[in-house]
N, C-alpha and C. Protein backbone atom coordinates (compact mmCIF):
# COMPACT_ATOMS: atom_id res chain seq x y z
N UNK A 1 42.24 7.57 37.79
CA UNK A 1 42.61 6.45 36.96
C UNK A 1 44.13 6.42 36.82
N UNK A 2 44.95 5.31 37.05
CA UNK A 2 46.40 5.10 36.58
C UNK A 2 46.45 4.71 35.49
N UNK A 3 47.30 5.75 34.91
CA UNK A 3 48.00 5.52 33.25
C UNK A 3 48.89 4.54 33.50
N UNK A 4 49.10 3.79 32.01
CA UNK A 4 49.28 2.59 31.85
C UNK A 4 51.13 2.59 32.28
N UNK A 5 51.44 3.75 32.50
CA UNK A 5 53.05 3.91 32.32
C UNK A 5 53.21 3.89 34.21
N UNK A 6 52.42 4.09 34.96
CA UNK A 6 52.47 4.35 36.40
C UNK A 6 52.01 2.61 37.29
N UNK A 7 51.91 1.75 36.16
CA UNK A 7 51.63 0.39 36.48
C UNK A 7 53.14 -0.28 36.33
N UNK A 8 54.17 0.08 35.97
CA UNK A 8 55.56 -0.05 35.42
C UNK A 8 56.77 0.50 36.79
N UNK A 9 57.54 -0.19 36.53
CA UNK A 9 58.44 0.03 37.53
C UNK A 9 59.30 1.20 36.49
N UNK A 10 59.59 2.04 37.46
CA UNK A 10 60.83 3.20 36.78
C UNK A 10 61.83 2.46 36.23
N UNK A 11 62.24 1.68 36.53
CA UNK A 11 63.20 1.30 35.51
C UNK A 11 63.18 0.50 34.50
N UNK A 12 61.84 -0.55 34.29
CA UNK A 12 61.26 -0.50 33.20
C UNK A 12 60.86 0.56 31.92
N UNK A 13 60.47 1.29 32.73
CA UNK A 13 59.94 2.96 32.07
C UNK A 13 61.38 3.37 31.70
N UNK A 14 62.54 3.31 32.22
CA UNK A 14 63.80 4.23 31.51
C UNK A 14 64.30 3.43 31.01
N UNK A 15 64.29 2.48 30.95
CA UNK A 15 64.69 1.06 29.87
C UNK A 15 64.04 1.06 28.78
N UNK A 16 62.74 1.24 28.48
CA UNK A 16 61.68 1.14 27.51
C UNK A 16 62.36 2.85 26.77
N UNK A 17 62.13 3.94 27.18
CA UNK A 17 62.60 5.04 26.54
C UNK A 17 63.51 4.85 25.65
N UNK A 18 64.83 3.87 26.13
CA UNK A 18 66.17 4.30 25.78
C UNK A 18 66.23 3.18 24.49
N UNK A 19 65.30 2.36 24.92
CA UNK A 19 65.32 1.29 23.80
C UNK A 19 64.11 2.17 22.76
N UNK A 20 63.63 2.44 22.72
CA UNK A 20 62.61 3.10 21.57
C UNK A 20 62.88 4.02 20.81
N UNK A 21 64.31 4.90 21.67
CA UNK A 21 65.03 6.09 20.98
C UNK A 21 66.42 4.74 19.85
N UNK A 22 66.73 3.85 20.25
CA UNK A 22 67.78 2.78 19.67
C UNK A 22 66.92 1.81 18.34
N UNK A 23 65.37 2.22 18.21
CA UNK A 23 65.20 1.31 17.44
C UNK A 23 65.33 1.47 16.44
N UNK A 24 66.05 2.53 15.76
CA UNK A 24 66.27 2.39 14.00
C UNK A 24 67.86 2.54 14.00
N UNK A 25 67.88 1.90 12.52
CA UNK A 25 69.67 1.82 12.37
C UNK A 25 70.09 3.73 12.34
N UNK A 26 69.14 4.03 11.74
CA UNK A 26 69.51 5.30 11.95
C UNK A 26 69.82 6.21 13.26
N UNK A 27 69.05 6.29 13.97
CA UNK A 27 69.63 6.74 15.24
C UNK A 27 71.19 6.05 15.80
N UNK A 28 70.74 4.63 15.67
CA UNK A 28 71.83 3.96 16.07
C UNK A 28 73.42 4.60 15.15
N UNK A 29 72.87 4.81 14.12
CA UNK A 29 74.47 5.74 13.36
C UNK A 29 75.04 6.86 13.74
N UNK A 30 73.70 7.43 13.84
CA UNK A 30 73.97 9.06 14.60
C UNK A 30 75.03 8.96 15.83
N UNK A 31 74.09 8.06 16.95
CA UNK A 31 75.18 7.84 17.85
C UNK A 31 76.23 7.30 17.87
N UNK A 32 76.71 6.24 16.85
CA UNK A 32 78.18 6.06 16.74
C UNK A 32 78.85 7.24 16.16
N UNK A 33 78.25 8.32 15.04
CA UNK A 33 78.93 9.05 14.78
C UNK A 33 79.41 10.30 16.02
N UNK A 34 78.21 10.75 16.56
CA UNK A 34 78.61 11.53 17.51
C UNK A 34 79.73 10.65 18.89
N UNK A 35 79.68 9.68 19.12
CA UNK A 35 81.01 8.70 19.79
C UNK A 35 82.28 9.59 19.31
N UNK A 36 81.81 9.12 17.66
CA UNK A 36 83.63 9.69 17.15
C UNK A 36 84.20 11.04 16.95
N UNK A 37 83.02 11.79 16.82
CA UNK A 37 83.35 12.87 16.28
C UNK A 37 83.26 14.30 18.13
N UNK A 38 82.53 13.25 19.15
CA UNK A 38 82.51 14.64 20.16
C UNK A 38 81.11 15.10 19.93
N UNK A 39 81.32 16.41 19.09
CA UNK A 39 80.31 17.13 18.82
C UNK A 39 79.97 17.24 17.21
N UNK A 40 78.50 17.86 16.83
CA UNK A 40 78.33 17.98 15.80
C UNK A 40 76.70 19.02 15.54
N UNK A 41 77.00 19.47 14.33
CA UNK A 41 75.67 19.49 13.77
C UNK A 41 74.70 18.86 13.30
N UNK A 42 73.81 19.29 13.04
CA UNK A 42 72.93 18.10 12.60
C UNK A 42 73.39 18.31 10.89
N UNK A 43 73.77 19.49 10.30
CA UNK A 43 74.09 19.60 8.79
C UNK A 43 75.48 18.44 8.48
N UNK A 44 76.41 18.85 9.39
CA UNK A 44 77.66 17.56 9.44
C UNK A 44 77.26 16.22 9.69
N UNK A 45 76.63 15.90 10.69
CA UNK A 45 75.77 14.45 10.24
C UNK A 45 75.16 14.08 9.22
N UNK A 46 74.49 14.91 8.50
CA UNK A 46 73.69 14.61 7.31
C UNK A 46 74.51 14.36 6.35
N UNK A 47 75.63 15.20 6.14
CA UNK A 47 76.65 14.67 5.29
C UNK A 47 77.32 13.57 5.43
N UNK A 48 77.37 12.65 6.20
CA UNK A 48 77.84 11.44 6.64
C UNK A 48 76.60 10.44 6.64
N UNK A 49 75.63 10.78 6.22
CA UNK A 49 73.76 9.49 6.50
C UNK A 49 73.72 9.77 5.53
N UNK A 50 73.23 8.80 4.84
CA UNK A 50 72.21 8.56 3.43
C UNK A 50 70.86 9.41 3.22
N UNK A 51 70.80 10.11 4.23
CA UNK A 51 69.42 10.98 4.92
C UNK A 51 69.61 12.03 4.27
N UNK A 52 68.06 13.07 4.20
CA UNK A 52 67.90 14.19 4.23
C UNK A 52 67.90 14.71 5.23
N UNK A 53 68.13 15.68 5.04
CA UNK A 53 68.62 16.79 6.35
C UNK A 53 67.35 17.02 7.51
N UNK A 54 65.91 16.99 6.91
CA UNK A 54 64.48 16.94 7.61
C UNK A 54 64.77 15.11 8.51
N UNK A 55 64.83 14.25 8.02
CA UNK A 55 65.02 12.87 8.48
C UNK A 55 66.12 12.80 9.43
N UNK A 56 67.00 13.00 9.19
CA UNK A 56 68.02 13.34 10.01
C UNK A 56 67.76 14.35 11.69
N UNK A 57 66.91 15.49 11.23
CA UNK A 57 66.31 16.19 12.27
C UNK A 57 65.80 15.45 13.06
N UNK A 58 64.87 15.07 12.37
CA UNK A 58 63.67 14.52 13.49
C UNK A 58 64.40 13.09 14.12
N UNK A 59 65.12 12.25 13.52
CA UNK A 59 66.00 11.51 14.22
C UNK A 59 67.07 11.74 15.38
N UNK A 60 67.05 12.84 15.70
CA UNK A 60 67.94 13.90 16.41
C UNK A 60 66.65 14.40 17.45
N UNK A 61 65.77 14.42 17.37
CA UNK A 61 65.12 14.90 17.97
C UNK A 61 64.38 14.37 19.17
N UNK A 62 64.35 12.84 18.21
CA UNK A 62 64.01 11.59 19.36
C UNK A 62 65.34 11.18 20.12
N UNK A 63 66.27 11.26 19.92
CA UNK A 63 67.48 10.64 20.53
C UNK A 63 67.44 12.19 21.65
N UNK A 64 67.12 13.56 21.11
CA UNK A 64 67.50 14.34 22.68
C UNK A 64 66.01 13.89 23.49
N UNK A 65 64.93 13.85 22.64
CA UNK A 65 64.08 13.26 23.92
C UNK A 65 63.73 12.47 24.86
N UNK A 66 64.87 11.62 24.37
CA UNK A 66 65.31 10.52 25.06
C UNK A 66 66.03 10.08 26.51
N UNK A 67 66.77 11.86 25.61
CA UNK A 67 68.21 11.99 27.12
C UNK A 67 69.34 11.41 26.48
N UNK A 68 69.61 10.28 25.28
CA UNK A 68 70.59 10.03 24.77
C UNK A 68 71.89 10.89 24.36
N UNK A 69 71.00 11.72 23.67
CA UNK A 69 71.90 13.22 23.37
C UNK A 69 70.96 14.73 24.12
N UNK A 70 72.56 15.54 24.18
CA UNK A 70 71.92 16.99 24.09
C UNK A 70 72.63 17.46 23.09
N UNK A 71 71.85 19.03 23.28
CA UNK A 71 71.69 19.64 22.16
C UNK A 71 71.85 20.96 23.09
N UNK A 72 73.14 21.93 22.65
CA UNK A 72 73.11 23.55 22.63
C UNK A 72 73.27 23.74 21.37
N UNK A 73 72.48 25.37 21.87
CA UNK A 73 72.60 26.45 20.68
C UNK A 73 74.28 26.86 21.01
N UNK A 74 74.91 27.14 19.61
CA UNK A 74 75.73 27.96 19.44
C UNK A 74 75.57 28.78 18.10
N UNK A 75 75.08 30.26 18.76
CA UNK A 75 75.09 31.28 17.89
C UNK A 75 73.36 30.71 17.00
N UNK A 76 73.23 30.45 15.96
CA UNK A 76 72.53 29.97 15.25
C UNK A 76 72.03 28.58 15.11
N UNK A 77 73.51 28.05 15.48
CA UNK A 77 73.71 26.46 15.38
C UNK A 77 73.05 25.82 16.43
N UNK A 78 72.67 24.19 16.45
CA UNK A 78 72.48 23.90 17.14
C UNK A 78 73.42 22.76 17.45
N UNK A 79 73.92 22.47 18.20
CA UNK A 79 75.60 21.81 18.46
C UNK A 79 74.72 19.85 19.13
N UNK A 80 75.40 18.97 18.66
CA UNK A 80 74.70 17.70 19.51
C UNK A 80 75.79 17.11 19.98
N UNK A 81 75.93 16.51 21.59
CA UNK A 81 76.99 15.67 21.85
C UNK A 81 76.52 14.33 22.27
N UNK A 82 76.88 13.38 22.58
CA UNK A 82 76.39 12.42 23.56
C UNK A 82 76.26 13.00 24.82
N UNK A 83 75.13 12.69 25.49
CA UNK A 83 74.57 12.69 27.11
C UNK A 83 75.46 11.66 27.34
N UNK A 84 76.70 11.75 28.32
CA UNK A 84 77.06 10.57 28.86
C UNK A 84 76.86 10.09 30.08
N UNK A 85 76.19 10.89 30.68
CA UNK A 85 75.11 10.07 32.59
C UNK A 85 74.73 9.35 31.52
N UNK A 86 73.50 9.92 30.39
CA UNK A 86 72.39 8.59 30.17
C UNK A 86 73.09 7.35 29.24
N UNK A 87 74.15 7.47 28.40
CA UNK A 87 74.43 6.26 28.21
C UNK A 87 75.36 5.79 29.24
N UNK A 88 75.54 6.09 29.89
CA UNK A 88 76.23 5.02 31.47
C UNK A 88 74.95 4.68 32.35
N UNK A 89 73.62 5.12 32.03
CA UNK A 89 72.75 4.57 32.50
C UNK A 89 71.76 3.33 32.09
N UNK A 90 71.66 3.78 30.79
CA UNK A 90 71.38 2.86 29.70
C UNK A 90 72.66 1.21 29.64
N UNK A 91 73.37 1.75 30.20
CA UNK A 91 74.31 0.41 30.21
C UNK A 91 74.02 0.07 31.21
N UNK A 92 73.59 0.54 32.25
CA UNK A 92 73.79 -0.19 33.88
C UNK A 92 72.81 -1.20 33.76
N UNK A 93 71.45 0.06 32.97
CA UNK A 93 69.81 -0.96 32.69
C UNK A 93 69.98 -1.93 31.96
N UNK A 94 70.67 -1.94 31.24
CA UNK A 94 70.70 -3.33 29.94
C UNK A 94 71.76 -4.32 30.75
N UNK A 95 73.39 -3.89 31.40
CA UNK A 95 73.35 -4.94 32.54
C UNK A 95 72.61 -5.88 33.15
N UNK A 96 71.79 -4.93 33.88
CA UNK A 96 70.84 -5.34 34.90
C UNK A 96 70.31 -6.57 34.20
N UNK A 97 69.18 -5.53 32.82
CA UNK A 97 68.25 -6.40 32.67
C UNK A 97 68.56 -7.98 31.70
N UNK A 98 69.80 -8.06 31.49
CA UNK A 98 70.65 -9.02 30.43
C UNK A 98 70.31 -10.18 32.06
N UNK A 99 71.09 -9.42 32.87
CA UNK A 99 71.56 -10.18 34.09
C UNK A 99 69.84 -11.08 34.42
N UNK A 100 68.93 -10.14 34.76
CA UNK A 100 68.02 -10.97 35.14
C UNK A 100 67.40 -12.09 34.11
N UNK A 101 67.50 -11.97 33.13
CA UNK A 101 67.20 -12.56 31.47
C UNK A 101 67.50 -13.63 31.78
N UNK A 102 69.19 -13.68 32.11
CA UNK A 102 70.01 -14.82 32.12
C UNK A 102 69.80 -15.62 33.65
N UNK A 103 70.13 -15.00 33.88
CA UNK A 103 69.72 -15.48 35.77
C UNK A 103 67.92 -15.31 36.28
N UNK A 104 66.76 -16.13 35.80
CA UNK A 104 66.08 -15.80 36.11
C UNK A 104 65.44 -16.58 37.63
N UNK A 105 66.27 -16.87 38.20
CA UNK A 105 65.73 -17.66 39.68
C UNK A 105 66.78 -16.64 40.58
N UNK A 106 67.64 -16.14 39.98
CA UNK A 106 68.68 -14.94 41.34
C UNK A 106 67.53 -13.90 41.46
């Protein structure tokens, strides 16, 4: 039997990911904050979100499962930066798919 995700073109499928990790304002903050700041914790983010530190986690958690961000350990810590392949990929896809949106007979 084909799962419903193997009826989808791959780049539908990595388009759909990247948009599902973008759908709350919250994630969406995280990643402007990590833009400005480089790197971070997830405790230094929390101090900057209206969030608890658990909310904040798990918001962090979908954005690395995403590929949006990674995440090393340092020492104890766990350090988050922007993935920047996947947001230069995530831009190429939303290009693309803006482009075909707009242009739908090219």
């Amino acid at each position: 039997m084909i799962s419903s995700s193997e009826q989808f073109e791959p780049v539908s499928l990595a388009y759909a990911r990247y948009a599902d990790a973008l759908s709350h304002p919250a994630r969406l903050t995280v990643l402007e904050k990590l833009a400005e700041l480089g790197v971070a914790t997830c405790g230094e983010l929390t101090g900057m979100l209206p969030l608890a530190q658990p909310t904040v986690s798990q918001h962090l958690k979908k954005l690395v499962d995403s590929g949006l961000v990674q995440r090393r350990k340092s020492g104890l810590k766990s350090l988050y930066s922007l993935n920047e392949e996947a947001v230069q990929e995530y831009r190429s896809l939303s290009f693309g798919l803006l482009n075909k949106l707009s242009n739908p007979l090219n």
